[in-house]
N, C-alpha and C. Protein backbone atom coordinates (compact mmCIF):
# COMPACT_ATOMS: atom_id res chain seq x y z
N UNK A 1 101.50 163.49 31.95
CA UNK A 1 102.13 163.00 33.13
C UNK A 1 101.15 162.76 34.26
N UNK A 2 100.34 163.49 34.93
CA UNK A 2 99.21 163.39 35.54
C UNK A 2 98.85 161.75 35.13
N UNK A 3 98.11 161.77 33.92
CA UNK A 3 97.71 160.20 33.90
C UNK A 3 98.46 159.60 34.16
N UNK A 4 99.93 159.20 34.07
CA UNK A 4 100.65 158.32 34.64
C UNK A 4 100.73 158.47 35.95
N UNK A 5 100.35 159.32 36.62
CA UNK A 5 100.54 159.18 38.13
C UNK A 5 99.23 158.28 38.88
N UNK A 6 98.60 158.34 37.82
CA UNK A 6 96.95 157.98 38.32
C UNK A 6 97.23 156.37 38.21
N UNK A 7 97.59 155.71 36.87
CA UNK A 7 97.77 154.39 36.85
C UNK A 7 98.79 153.85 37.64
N UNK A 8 99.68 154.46 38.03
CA UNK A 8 100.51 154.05 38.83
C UNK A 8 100.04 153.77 40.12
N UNK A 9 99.37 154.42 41.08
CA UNK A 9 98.76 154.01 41.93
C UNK A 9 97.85 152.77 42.19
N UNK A 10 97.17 152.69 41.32
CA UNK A 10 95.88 152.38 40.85
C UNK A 10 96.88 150.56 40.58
N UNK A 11 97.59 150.55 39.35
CA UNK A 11 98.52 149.43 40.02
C UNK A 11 99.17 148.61 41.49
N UNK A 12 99.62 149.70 41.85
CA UNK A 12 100.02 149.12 43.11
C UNK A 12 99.14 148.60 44.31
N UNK A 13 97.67 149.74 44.29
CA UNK A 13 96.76 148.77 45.03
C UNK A 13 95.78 147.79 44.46
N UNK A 14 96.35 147.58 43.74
CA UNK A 14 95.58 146.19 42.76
C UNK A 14 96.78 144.94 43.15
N UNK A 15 97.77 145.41 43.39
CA UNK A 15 98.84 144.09 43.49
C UNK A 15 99.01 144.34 45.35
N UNK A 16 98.46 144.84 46.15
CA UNK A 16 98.29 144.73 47.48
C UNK A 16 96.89 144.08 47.76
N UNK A 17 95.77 144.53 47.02
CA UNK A 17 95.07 142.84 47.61
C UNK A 17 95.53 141.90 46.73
N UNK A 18 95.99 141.47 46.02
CA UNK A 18 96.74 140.59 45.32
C UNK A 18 97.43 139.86 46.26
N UNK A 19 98.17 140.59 46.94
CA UNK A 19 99.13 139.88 47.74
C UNK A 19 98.46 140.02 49.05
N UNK A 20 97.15 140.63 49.36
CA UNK A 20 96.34 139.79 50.76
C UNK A 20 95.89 138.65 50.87
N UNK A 21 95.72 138.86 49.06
CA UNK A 21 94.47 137.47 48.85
C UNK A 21 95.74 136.13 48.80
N UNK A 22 96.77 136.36 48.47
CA UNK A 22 97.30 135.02 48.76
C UNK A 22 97.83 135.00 50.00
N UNK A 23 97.95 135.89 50.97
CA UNK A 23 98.72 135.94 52.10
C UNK A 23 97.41 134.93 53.19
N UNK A 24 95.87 134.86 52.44
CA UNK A 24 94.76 134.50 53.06
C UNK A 24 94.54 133.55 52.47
N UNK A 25 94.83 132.97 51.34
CA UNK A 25 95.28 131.78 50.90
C UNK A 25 95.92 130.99 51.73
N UNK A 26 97.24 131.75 51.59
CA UNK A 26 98.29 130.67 52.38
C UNK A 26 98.00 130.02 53.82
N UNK A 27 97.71 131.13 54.66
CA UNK A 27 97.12 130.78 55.62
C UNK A 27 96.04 129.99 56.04
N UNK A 28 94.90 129.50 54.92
CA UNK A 28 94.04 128.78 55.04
C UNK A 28 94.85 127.43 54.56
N UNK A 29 95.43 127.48 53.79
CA UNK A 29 96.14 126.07 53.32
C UNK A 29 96.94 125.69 54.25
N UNK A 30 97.64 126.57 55.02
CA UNK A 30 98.10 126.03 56.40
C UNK A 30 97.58 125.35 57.29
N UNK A 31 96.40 126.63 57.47
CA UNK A 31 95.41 125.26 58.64
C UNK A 31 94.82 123.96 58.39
N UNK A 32 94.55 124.19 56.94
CA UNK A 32 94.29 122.94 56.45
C UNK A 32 95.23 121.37 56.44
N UNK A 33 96.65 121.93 56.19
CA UNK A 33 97.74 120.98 56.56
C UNK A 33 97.46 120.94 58.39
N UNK A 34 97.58 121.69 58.97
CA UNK A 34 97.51 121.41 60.19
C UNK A 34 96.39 120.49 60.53
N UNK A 35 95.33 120.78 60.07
CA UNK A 35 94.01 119.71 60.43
C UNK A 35 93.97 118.63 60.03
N UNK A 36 94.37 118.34 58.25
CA UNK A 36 94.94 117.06 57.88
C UNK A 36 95.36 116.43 58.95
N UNK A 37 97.10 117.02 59.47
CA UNK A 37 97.66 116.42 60.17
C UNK A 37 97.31 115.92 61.44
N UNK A 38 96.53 116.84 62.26
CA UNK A 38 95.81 116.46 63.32
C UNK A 38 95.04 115.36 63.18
N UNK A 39 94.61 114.97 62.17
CA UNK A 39 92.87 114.09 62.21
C UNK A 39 94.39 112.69 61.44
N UNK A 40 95.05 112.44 60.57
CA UNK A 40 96.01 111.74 60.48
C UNK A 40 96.55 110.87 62.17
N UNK A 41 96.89 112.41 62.91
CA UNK A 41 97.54 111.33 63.71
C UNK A 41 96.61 110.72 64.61
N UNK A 42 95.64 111.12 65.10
CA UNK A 42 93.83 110.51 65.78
C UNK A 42 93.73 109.37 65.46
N UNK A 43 93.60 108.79 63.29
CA UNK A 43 93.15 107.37 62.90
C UNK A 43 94.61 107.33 63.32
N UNK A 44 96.14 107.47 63.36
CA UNK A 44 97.12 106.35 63.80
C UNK A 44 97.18 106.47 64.91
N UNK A 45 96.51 107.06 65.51
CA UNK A 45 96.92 106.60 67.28
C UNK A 45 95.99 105.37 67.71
N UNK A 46 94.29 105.70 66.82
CA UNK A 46 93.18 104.97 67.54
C UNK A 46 93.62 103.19 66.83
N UNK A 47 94.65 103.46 65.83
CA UNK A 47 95.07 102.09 65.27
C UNK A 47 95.74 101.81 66.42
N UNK A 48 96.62 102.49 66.78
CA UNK A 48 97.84 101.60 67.15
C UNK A 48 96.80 101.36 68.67
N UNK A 49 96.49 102.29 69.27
CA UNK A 49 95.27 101.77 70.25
C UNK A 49 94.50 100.35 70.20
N UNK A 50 93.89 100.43 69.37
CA UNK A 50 93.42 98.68 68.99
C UNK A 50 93.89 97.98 69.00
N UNK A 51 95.59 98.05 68.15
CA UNK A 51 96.02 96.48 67.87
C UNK A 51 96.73 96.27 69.48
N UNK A 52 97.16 97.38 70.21
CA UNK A 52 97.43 97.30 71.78
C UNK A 52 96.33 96.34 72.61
N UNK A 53 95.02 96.77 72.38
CA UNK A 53 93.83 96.47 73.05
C UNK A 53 93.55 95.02 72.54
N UNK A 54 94.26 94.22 71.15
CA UNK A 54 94.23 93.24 71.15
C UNK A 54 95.14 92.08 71.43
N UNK A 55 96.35 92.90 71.64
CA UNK A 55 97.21 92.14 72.44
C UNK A 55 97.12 91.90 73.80
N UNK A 56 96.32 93.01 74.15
CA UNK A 56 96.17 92.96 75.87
C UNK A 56 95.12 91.45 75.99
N UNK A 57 94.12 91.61 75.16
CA UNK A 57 92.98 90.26 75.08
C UNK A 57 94.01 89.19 75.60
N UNK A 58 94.89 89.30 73.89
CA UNK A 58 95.18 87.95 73.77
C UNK A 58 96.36 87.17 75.14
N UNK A 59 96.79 87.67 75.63
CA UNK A 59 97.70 87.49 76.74
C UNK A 59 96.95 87.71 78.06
N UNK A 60 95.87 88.08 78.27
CA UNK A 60 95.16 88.35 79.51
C UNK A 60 94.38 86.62 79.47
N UNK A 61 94.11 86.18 78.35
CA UNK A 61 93.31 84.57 78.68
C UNK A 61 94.46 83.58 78.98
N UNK A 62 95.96 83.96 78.09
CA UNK A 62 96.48 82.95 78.32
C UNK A 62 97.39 82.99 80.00
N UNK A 63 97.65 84.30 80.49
CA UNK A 63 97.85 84.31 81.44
C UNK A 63 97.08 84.34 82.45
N UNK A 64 96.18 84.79 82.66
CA UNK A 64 95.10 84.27 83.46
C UNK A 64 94.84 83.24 83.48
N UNK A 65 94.57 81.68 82.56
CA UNK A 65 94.72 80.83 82.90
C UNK A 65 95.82 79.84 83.67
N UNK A 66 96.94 80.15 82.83
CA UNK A 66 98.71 79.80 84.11
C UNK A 66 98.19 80.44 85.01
N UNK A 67 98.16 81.63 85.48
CA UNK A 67 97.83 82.07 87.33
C UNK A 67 97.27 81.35 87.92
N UNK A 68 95.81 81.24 86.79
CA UNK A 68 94.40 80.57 87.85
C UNK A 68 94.93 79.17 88.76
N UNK A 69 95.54 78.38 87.30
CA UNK A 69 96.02 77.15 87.86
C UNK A 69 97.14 77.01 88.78
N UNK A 70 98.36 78.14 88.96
CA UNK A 70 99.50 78.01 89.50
C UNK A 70 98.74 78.45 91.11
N UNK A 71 98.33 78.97 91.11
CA UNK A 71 97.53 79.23 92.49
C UNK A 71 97.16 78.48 92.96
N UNK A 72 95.69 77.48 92.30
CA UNK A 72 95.53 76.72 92.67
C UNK A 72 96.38 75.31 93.18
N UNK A 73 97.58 75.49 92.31
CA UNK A 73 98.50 73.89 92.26
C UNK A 73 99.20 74.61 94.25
N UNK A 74 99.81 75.91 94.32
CA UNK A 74 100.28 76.29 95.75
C UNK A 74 99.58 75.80 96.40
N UNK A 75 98.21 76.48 96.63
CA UNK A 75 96.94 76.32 97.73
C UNK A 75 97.25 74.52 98.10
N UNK A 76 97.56 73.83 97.44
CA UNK A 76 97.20 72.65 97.47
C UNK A 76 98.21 71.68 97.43
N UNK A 77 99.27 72.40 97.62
CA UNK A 77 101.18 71.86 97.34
C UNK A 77 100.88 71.32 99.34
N UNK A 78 101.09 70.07 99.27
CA UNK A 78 100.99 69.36 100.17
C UNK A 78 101.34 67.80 99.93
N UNK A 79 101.96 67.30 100.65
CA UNK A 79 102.47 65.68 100.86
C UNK A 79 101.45 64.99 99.88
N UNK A 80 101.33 64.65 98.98
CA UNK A 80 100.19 63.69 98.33
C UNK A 80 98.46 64.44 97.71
N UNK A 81 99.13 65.94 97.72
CA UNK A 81 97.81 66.90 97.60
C UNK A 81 98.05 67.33 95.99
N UNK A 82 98.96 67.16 95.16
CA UNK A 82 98.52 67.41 93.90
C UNK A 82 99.59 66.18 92.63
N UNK A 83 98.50 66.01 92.10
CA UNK A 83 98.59 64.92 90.96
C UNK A 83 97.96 64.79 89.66
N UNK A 84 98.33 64.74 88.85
CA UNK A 84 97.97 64.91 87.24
C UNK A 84 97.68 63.12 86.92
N UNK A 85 96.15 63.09 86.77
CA UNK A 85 95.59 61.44 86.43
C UNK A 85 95.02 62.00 85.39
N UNK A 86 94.77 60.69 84.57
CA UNK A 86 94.05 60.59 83.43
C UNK A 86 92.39 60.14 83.89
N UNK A 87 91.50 60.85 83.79
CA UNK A 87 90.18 60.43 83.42
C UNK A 87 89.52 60.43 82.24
N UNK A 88 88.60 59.50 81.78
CA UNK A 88 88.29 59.44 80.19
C UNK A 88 89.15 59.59 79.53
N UNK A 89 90.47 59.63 79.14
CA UNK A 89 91.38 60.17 78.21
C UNK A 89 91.93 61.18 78.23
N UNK A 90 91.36 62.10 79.62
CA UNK A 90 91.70 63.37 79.79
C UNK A 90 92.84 63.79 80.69
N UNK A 91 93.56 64.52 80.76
CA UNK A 91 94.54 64.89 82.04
C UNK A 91 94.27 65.72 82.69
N UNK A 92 94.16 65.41 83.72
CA UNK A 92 93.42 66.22 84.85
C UNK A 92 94.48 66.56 85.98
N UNK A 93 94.13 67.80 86.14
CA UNK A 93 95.23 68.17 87.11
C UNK A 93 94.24 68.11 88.95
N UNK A 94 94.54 66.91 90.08
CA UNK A 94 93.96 66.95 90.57
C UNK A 94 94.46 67.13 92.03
N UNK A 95 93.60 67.77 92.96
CA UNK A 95 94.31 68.62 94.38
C UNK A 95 93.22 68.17 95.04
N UNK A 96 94.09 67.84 96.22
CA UNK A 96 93.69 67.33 97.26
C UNK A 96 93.19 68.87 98.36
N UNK A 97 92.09 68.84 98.89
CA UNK A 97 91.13 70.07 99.32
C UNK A 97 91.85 70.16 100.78
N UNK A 98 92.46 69.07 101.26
CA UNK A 98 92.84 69.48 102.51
C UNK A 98 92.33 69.97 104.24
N UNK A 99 90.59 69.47 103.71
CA UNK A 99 89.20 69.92 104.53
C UNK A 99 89.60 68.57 105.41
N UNK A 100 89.34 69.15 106.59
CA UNK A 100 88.92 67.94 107.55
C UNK A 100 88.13 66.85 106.98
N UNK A 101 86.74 67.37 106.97
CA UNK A 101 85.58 66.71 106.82
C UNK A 101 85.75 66.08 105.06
N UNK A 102 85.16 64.78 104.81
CA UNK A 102 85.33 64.41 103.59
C UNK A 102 86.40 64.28 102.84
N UNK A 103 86.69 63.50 101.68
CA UNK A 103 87.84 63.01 100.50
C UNK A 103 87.61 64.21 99.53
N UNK A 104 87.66 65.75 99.75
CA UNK A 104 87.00 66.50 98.48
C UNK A 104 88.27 67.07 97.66
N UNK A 105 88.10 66.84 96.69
CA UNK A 105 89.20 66.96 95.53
C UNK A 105 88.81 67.89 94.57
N UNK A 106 89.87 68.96 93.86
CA UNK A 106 89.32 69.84 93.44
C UNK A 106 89.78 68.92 91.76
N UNK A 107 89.24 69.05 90.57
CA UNK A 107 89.46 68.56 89.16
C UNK A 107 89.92 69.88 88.35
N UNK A 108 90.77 69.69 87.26
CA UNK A 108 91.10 71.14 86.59
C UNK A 108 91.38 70.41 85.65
N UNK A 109 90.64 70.20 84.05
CA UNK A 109 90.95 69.92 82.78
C UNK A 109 90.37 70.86 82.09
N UNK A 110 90.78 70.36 80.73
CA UNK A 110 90.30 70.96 79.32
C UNK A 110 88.88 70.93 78.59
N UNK A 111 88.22 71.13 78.70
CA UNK A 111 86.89 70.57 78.44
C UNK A 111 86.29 70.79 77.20
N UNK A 112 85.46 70.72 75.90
CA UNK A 112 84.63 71.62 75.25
C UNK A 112 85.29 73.05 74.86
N UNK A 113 86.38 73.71 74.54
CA UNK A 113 86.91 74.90 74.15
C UNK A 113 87.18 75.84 75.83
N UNK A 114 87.29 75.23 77.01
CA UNK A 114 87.33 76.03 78.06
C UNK A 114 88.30 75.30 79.43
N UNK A 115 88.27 75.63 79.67
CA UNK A 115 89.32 75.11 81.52
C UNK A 115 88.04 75.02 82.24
N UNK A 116 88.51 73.62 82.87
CA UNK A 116 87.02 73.49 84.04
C UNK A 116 87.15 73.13 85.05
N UNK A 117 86.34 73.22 86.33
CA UNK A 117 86.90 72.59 87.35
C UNK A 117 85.64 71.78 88.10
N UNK A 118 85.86 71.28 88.93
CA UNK A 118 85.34 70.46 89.41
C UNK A 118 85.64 69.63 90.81
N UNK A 119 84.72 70.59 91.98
CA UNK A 119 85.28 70.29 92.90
C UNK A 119 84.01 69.35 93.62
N UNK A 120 84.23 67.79 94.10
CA UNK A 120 83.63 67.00 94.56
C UNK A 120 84.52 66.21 95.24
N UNK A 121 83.59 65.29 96.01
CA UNK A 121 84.31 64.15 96.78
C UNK A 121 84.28 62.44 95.25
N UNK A 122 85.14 61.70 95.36
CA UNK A 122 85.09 61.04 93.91
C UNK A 122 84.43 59.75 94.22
N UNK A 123 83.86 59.90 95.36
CA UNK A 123 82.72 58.77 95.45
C UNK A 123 81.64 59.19 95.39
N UNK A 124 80.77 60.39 94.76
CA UNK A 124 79.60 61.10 94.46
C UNK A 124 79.75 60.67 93.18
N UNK A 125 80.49 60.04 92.44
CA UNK A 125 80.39 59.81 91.22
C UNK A 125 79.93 60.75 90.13
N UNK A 126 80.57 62.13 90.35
CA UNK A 126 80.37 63.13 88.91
C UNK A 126 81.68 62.97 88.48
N UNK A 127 81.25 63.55 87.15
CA UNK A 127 82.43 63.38 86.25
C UNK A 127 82.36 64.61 85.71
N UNK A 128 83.50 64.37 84.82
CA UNK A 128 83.91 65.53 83.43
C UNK A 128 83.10 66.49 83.39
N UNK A 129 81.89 66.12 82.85
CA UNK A 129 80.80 66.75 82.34
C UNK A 129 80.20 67.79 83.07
N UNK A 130 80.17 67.21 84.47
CA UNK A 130 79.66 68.21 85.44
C UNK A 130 80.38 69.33 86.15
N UNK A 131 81.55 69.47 85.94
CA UNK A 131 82.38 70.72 85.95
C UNK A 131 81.91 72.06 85.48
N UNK A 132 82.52 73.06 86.46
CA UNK A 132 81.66 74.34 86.08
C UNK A 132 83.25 74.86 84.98
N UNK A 133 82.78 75.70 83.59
CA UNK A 133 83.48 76.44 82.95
C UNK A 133 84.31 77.56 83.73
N UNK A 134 85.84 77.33 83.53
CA UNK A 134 86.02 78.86 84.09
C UNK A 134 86.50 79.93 83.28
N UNK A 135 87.52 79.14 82.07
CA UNK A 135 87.85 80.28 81.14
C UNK A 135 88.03 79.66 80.14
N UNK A 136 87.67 80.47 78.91
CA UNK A 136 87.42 79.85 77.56
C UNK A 136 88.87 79.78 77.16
N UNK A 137 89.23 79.10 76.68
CA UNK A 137 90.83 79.07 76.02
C UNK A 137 90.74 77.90 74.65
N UNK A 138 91.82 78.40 73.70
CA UNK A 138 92.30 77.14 72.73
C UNK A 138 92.31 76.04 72.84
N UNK A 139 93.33 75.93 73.81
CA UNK A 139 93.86 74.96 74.37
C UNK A 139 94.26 74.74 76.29
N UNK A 140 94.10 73.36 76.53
CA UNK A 140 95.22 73.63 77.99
C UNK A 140 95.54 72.05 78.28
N UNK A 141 96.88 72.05 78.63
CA UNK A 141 97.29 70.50 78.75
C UNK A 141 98.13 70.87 80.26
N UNK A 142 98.33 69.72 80.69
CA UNK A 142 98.85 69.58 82.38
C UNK A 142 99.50 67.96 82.17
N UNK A 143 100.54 68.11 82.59
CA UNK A 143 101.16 66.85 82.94
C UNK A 143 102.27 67.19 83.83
N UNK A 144 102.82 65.75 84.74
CA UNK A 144 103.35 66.05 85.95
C UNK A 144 104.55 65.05 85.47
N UNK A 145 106.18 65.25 85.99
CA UNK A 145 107.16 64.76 85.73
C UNK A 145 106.88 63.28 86.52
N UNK A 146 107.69 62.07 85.95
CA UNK A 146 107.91 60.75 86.89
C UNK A 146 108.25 60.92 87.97
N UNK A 147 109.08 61.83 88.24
CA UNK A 147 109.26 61.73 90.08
C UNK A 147 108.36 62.97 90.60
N UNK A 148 106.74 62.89 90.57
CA UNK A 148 106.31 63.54 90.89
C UNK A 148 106.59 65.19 91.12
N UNK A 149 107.41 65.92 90.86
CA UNK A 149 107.98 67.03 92.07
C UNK A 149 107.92 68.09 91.09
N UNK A 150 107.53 67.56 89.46
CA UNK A 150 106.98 69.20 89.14
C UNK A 150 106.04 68.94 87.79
N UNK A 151 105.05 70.03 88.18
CA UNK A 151 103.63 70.35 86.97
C UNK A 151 104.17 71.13 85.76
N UNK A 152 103.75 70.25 84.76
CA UNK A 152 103.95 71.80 83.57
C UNK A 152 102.27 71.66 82.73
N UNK A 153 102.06 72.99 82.86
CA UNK A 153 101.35 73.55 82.44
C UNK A 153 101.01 74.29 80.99
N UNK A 154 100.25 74.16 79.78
CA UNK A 154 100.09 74.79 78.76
C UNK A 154 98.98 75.42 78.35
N UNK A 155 99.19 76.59 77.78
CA UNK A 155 97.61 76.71 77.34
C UNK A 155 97.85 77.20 75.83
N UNK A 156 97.03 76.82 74.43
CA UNK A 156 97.55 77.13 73.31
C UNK A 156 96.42 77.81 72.81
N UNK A 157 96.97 78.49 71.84
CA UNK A 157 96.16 79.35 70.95
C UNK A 157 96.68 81.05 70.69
N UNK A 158 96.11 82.01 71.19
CA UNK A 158 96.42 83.20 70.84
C UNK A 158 96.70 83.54 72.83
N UNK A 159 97.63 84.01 72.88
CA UNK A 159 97.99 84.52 73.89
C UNK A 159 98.55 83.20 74.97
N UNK A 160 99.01 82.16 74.14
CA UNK A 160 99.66 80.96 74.43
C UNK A 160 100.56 80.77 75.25
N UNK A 161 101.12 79.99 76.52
CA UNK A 161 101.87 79.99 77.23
C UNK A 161 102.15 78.86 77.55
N UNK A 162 103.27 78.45 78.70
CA UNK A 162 103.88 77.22 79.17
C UNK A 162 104.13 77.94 80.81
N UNK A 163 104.42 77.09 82.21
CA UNK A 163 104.70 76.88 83.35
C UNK A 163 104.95 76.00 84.06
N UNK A 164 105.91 75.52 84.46
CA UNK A 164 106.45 74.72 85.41
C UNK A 164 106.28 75.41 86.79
N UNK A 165 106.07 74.20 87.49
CA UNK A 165 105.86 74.16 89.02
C UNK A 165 106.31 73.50 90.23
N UNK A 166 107.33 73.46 90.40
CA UNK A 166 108.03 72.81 91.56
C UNK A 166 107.31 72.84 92.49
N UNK A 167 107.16 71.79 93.17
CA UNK A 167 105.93 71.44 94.56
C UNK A 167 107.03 71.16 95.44
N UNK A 168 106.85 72.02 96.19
CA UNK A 168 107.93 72.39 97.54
C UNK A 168 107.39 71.06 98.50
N UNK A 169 106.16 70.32 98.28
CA UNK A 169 105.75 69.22 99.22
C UNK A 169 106.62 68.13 98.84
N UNK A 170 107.36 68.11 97.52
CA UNK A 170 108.19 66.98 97.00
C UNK A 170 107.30 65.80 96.47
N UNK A 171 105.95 66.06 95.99
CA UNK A 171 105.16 65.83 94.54
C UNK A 171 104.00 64.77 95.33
N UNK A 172 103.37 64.44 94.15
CA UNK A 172 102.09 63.34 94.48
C UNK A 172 102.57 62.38 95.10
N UNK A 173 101.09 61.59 94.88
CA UNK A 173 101.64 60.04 95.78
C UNK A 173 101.96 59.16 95.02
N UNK A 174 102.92 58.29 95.31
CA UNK A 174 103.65 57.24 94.40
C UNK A 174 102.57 55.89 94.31
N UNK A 175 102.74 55.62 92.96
CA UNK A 175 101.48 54.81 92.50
C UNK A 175 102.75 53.37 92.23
């Protein structure tokens, strides 16, 4: 009997680290799910971060270009101060500067992959070409209704848009 009292013990603390060693198991496999999970949601946040950061791109060129121009078309909303002509083949959205001194006209077309402008008097004889770049875009088209009195505006590609503009001056000059 004695010997059985001896193995009996001798059992039971053999099945108590038994059951530390998985109780230290478990717990490491826990943290391990926990860290998985942590570092999981990091790459889906820094995704969804990016494709955010590329939507912001793509809508920051195309709206920034409508502003640039709708600003400019106000500044310049005056009796015979804004008009959409064709030069070279091009449509040009063109505003009258409103300066005392000189005929100076500001130019706003499509140029080479960018929006350009071009502000001169149109007896210095520059053209197209000599316009400074202001923002790279797809696309941008401008045309003005028959009864002068409103601009619409496009710009195409990725972050693409449209704007109309009612000219409170009651439109260009009649040709």
């Amino acid at each position: 009997m004695a010997g059985d009292n001896m193995a009996g013990p001798a059992k039971k603390g053999n099945m108590g680290n038994h059951g530390q060693l998985i109780n230290v198991l478990f717990t490491m496999l826990l943290f391990l799910v926990f860290v998985l999970c942590a570092l999981f949601t990091v790459l889906i946040g820094g995704q969804v971060y990016e494709n955010i950061n590329i939507r912001s791109q793509e809508n920051f060129t195309g709206s920034v270009a409508l502003q640039y121009v709708a600003n400019k078309v106000r500044q310049g909303d005056r009796e015979g101060g804004v008009n959409v002509i064709e030069v070279d083949g091009t449509p040009v959205l063109e505003i009258a500067s409103g300066l005392d001194v000189g005929n100076y006209v500001s130019w706003i077309y499509y140029r080479d992959g960018a929006i350009c402008e071009l502000f001169s008097d149109p007896a210095d004889g520059l053209g197209l070409e000599d316009g400074l770049k202001i923002l790279e875009c797809d696309g941008f088209d401008v045309s003005q209704r028959e009864d002068k009195k409103i601009i619409h505006i496009t710009t195409s590609g990725e972050g693409s848009g449209s704007l109309s503009l009612a000219l409170r001056s009651g439109g260009g000059v009649d040709e």
